[in-house]
C-alpha atoms as a PDB file:
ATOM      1  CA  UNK A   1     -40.784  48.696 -32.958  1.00  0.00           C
ATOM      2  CA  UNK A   2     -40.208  45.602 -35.303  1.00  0.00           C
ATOM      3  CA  UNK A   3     -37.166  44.288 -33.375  1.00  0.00           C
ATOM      4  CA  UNK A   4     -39.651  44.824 -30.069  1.00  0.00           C
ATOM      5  CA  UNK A   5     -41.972  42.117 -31.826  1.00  0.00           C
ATOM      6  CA  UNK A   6     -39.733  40.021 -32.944  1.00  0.00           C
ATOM      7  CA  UNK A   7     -38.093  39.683 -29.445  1.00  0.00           C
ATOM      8  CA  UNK A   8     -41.358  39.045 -27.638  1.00  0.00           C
ATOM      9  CA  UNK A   9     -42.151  36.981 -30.199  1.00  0.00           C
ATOM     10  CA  UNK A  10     -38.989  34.446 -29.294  1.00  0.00           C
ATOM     11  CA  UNK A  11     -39.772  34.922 -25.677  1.00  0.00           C
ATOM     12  CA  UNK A  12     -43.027  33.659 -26.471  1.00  0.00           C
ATOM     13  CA  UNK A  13     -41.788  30.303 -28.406  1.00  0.00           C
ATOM     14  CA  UNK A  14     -39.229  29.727 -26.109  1.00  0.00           C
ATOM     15  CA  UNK A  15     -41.787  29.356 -23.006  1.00  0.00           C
ATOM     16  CA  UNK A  16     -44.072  27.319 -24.861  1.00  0.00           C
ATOM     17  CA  UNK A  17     -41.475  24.634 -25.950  1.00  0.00           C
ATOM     18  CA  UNK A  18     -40.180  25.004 -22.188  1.00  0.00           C
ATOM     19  CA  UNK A  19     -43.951  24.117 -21.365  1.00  0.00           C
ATOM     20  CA  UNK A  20     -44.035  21.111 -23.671  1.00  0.00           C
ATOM     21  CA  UNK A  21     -40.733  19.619 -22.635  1.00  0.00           C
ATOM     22  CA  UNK A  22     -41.799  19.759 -19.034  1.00  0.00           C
ATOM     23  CA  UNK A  23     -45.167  18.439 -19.757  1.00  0.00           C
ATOM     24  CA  UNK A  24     -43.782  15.391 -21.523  1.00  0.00           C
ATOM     25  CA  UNK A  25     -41.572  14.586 -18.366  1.00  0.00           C
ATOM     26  CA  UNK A  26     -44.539  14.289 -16.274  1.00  0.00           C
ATOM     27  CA  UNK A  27     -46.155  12.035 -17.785  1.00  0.00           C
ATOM     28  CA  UNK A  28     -46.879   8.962 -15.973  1.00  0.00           C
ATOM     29  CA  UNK A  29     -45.752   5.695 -17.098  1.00  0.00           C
ATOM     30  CA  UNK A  30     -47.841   2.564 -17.670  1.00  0.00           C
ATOM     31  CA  UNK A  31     -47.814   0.409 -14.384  1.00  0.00           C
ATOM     32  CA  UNK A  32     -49.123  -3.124 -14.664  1.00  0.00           C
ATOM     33  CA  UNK A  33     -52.880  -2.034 -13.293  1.00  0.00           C
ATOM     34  CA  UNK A  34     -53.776  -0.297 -16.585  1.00  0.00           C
ATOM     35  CA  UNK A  35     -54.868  -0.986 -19.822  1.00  0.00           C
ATOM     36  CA  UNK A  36     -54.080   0.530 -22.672  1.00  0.00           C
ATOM     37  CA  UNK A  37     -56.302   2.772 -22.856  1.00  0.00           C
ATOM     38  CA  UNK A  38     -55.580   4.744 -19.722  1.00  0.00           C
ATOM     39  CA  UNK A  39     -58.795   2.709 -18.130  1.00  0.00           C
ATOM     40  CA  UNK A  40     -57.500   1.412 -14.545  1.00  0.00           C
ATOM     41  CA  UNK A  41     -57.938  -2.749 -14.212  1.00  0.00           C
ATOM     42  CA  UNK A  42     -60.986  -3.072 -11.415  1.00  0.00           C
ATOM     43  CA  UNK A  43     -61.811  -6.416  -9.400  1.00  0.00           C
ATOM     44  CA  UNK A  44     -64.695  -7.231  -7.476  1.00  0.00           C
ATOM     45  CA  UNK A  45     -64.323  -8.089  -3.854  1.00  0.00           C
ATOM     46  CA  UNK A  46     -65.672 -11.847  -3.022  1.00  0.00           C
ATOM     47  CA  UNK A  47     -66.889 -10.624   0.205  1.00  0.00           C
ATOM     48  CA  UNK A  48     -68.710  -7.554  -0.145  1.00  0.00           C
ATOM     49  CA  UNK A  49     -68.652  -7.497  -4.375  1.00  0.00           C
ATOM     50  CA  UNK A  50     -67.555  -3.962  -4.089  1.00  0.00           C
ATOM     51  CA  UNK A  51     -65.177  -3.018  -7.191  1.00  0.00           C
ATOM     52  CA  UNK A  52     -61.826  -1.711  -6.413  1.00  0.00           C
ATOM     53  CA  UNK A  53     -58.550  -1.329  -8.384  1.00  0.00           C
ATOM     54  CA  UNK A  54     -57.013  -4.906  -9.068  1.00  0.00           C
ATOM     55  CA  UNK A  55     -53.866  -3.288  -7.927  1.00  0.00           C
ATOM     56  CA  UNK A  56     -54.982  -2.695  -4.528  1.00  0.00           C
ATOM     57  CA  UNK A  57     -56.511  -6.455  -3.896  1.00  0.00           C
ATOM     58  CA  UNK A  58     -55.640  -9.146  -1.700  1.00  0.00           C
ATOM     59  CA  UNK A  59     -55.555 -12.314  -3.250  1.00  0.00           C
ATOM     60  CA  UNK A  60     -56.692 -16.122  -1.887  1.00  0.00           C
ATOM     61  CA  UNK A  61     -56.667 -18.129  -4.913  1.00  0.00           C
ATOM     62  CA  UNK A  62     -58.631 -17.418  -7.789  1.00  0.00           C
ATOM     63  CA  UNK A  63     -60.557 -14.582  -5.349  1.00  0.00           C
ATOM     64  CA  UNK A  64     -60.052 -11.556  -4.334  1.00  0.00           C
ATOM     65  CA  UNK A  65     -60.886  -9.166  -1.683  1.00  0.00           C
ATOM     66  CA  UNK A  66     -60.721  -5.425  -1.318  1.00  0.00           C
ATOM     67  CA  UNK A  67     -59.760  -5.630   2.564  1.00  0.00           C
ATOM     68  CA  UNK A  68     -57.664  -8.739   4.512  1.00  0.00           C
ATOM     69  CA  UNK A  69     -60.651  -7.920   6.959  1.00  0.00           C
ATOM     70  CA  UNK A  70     -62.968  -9.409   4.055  1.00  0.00           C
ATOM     71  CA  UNK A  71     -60.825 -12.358   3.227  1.00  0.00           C
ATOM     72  CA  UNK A  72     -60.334 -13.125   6.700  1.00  0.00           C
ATOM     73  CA  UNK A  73     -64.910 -12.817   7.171  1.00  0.00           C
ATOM     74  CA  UNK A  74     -64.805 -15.091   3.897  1.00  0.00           C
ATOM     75  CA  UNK A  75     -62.909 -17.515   4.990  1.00  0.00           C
ATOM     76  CA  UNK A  76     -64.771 -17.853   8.481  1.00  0.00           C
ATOM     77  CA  UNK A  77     -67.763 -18.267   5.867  1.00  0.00           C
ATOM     78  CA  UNK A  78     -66.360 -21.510   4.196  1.00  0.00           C
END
């Protein structure tokens, strides 16, 4: 009965560091949008001042806009 323990007992271990390894591969990497922290860098659109991910804006200068639909109604503004 001792040997049936200690068996399931290795089976056991074995999975979980199988578990770990493959949870450490999936981890994502840091792309350039996010802080530290995990936290995702946001930007507020000039148009509508919605907040978006910086990642995802389009840029005229020092502003940004969370659509080229926005820049383009921004720019028929100026």
């Amino acid at each position: 009965m001792g040997f049936l323990i200690r068996i399931l007992f290795l089976i056991v271990l074995v999975l979980l560091v199988l578990n770990l390894l493959k949870k450490a591969r999936q981890q994502p990497t840091h792309t350039s949008n996010q802080q530290p922290g995990g936290a995702i860098q946001m930007a507020k659109c000039a148009e509508c001042q919605v907040q978006f991910p910086l990642s995802e804006a389009v840029n005229k200068g020092p502003h940004q806009f969370c659509s080229t639909a926005h820049l383009q109604r921004w720019l028929g503004k100026e």
